[in-house]
N, C-alpha and C. Protein backbone atom coordinates (compact mmCIF):
# COMPACT_ATOMS: atom_id res chain seq x y z
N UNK A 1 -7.50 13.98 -26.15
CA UNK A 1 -6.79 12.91 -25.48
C UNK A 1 -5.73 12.37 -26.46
N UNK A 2 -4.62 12.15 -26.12
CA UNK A 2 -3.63 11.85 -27.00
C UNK A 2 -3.19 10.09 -26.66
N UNK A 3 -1.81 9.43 -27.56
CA UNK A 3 -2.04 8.46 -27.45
C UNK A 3 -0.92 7.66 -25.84
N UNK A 4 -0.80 8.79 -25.50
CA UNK A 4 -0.12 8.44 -23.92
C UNK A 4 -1.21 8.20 -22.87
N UNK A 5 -2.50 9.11 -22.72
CA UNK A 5 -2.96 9.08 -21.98
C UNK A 5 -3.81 7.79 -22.33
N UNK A 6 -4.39 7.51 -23.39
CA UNK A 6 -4.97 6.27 -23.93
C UNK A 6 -4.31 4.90 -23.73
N UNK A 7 -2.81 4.83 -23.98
CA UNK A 7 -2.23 3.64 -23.51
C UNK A 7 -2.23 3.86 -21.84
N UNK A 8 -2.09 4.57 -21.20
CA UNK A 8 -2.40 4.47 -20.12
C UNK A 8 -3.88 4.24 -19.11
N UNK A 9 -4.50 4.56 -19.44
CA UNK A 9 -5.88 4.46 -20.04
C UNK A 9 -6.40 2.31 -20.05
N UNK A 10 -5.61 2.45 -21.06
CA UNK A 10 -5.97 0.56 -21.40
C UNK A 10 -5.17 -0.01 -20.17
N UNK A 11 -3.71 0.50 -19.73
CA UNK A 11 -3.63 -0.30 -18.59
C UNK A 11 -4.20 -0.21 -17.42
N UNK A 12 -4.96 0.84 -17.14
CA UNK A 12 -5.60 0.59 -15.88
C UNK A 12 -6.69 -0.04 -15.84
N UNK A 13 -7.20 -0.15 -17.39
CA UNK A 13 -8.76 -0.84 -17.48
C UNK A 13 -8.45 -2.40 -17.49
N UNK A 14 -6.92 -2.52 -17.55
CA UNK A 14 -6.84 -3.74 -17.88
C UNK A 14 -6.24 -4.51 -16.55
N UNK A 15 -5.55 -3.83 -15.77
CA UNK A 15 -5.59 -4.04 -14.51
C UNK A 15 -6.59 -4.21 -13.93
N UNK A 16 -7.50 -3.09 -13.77
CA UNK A 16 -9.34 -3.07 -13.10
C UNK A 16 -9.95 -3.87 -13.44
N UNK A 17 -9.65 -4.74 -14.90
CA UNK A 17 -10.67 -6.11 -15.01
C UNK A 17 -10.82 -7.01 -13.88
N UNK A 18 -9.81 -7.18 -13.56
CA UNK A 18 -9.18 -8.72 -12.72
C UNK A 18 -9.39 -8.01 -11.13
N UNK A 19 -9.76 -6.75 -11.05
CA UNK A 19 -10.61 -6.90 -9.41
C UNK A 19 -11.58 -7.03 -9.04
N UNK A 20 -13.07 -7.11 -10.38
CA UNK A 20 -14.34 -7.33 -9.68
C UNK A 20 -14.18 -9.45 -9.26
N UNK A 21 -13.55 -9.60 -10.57
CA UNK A 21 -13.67 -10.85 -10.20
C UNK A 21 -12.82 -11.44 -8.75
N UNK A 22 -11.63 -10.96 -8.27
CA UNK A 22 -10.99 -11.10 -7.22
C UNK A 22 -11.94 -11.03 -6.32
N UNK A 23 -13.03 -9.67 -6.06
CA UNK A 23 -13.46 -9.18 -5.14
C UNK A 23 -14.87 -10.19 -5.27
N UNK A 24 -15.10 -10.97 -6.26
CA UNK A 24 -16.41 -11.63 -6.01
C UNK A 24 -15.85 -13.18 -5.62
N UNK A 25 -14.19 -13.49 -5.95
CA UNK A 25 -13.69 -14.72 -5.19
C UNK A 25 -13.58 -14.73 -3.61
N UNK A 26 -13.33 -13.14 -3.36
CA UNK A 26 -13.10 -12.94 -1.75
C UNK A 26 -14.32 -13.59 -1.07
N UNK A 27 -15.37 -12.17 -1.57
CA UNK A 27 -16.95 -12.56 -1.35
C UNK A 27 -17.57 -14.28 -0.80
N UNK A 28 -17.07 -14.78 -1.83
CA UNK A 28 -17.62 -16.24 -1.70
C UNK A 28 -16.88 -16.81 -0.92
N UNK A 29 -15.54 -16.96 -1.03
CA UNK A 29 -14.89 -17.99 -0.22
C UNK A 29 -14.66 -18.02 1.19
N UNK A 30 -15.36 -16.63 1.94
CA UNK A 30 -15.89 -16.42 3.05
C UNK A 30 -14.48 -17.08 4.16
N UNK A 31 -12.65 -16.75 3.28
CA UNK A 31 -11.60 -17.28 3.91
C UNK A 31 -10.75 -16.11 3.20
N UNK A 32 -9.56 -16.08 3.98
CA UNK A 32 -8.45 -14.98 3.96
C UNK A 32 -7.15 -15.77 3.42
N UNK A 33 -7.52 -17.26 3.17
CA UNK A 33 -6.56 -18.14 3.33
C UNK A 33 -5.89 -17.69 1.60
N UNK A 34 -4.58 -17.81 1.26
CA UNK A 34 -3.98 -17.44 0.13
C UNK A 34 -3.83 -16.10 0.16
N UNK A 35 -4.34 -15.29 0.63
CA UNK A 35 -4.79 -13.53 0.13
C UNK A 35 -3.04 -12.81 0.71
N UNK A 36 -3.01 -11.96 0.49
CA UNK A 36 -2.09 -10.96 1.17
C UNK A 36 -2.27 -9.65 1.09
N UNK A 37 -2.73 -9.28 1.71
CA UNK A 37 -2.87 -7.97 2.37
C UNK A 37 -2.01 -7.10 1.85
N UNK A 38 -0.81 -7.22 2.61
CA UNK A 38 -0.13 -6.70 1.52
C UNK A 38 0.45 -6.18 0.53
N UNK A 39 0.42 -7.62 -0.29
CA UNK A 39 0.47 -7.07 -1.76
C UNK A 39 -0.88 -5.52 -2.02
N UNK A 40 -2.04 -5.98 -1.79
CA UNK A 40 -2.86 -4.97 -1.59
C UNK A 40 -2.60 -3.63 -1.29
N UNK A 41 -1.90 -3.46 -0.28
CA UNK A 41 -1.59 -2.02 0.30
C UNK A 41 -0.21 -1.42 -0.92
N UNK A 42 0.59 -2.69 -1.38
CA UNK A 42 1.20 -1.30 -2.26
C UNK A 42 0.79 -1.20 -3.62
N UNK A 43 -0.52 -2.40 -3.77
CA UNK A 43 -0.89 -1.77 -5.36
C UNK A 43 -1.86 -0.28 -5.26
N UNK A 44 -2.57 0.14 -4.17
CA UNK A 44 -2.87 0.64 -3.19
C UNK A 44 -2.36 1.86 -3.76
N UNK A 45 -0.94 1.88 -2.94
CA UNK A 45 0.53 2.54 -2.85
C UNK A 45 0.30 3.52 -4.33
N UNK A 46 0.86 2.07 -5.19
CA UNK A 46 1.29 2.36 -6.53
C UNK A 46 -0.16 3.49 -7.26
N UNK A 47 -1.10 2.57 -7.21
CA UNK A 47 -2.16 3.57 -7.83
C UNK A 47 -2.01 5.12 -7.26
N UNK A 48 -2.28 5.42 -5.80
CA UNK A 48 -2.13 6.75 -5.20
C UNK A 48 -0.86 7.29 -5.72
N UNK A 49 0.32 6.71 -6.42
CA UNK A 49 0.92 7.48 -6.48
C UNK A 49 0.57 8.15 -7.92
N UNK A 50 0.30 7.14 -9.15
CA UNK A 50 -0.23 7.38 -9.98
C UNK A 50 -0.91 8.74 -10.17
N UNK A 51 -2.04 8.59 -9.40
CA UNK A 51 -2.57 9.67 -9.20
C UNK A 51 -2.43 11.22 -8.73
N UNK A 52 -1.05 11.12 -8.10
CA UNK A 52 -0.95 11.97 -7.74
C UNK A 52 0.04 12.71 -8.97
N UNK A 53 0.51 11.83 -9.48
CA UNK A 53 1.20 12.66 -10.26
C UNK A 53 0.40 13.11 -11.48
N UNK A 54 -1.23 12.78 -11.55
CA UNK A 54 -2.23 13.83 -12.68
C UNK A 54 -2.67 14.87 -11.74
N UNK A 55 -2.45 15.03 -10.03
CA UNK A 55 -3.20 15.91 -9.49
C UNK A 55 -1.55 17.20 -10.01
N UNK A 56 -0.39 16.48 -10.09
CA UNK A 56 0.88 17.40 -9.90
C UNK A 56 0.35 18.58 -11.51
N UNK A 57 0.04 17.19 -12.11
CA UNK A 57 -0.32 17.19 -13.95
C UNK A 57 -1.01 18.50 -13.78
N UNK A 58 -2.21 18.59 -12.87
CA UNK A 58 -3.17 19.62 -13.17
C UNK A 58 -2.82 20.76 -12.39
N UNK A 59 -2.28 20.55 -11.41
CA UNK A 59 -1.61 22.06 -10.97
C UNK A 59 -0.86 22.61 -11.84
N UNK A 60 0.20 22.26 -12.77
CA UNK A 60 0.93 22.74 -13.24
C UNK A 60 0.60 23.39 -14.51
N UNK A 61 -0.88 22.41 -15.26
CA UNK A 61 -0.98 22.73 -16.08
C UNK A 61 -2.75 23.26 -16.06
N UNK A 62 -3.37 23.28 -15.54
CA UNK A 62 -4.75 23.26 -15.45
C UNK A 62 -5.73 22.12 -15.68
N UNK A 63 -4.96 21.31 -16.63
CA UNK A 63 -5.96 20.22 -17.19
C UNK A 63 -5.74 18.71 -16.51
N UNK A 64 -7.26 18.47 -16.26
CA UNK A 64 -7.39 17.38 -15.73
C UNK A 64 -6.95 15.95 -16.53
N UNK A 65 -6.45 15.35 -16.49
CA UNK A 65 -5.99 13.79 -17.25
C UNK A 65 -7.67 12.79 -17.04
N UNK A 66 -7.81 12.53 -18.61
CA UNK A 66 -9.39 11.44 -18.31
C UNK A 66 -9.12 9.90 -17.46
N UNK A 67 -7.42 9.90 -17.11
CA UNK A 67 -7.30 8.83 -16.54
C UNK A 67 -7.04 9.01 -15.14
N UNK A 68 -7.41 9.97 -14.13
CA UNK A 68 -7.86 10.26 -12.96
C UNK A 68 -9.33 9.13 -12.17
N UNK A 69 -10.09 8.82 -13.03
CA UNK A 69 -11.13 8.32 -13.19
C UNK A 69 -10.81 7.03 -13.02
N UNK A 70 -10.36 6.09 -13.87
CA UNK A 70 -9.50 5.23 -13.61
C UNK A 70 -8.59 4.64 -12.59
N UNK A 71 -7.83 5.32 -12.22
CA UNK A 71 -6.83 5.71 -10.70
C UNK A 71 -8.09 5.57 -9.71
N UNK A 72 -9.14 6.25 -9.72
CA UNK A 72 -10.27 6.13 -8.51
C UNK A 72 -10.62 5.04 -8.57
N UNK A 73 -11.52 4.18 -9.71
CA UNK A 73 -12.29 3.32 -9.86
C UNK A 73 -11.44 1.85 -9.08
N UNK A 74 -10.24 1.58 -9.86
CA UNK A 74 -9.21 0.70 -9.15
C UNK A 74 -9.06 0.64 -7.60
N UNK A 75 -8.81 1.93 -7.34
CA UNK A 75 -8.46 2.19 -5.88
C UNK A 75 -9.76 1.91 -5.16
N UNK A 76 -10.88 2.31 -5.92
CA UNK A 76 -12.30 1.30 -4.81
C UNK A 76 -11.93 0.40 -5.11
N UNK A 77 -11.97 -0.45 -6.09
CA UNK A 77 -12.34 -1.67 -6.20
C UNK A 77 -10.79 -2.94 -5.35
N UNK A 78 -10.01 -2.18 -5.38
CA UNK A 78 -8.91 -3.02 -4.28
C UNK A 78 -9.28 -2.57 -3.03
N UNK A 79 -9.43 -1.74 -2.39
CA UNK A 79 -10.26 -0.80 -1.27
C UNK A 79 -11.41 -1.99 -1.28
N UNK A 80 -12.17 -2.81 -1.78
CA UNK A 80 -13.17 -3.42 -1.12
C UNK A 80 -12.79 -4.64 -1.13
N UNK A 81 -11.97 -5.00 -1.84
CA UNK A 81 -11.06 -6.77 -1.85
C UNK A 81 -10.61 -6.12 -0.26
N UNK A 82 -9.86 -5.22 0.61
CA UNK A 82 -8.91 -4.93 1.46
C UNK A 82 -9.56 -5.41 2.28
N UNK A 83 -10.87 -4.61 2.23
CA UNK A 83 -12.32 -4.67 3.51
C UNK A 83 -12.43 -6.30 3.33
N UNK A 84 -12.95 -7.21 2.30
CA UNK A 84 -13.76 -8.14 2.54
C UNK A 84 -11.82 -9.06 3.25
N UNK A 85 -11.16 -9.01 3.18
CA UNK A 85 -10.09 -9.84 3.25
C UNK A 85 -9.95 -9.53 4.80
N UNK A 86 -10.06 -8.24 5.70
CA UNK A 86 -10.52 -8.03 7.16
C UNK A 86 -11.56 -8.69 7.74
N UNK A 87 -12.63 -8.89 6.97
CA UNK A 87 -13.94 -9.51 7.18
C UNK A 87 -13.33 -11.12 7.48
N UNK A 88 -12.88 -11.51 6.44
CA UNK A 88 -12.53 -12.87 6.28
C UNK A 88 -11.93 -13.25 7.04
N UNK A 89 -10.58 -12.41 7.42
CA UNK A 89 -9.67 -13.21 8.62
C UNK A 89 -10.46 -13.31 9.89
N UNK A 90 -11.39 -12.05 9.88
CA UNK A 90 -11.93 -12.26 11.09
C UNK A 90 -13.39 -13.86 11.23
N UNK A 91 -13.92 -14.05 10.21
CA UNK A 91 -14.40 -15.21 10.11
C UNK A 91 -13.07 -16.24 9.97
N UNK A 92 -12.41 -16.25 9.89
CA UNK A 92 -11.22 -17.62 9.87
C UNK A 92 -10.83 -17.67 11.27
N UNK A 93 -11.06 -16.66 12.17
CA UNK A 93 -10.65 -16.51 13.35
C UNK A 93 -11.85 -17.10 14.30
N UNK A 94 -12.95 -16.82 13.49
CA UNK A 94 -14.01 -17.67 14.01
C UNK A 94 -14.19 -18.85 14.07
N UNK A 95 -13.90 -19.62 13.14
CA UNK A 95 -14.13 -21.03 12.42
C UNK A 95 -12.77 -21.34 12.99
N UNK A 96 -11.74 -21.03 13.28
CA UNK A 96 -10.57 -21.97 14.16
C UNK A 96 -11.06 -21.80 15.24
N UNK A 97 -11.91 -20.67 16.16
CA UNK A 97 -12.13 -20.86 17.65
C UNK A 97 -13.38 -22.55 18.09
């Protein structure tokens, strides 16, 4: 592993910090109110593209990038902020009826 894939590496871990806790603010506040969707779908976006360019990485070259792993882990963990923020509007839709 060299020191490209490593700085890259720290930014996704460092990005991925700040979604369990998002996803345990969603959880609780049992509201959609502030959230944006959104923004969600193109960090979403951005990660898949990420990724695709280690799947381009490994066609071309055979070798897998250790920050593939990373690219996944993120993409669940905004993938379940997405879900609970559907959940939510639909309870906000409840609680105004």
């Amino acid at each position: 592993m060299d020191a490209v894939q490593l700085c890259e590496i720290g930014m996704l871990v460092a990005f991925g910090c700040s979604w369990p806790f998002n996803i345990l603010k969603s959880w609780r506040s049992r509201t959609a109110k502030g959230k944006s969707v959104t923004f969600e779908w193109i960090v979403v976006f951005g990660y898949l593209v990420g990724l695709l360019g280690k799947i381009i990485t490994y066609r071309t070259t055979g070798v897998w990038a250790y920050s593939i792993w990373f690219y996944l882990a993120d993409i669940l963990m905004v993938s379940i902020d997405m879900v609970l923020y559907y959940r939510n509007t639909r309870l906000d839709r409840k609680a105004e009826a």
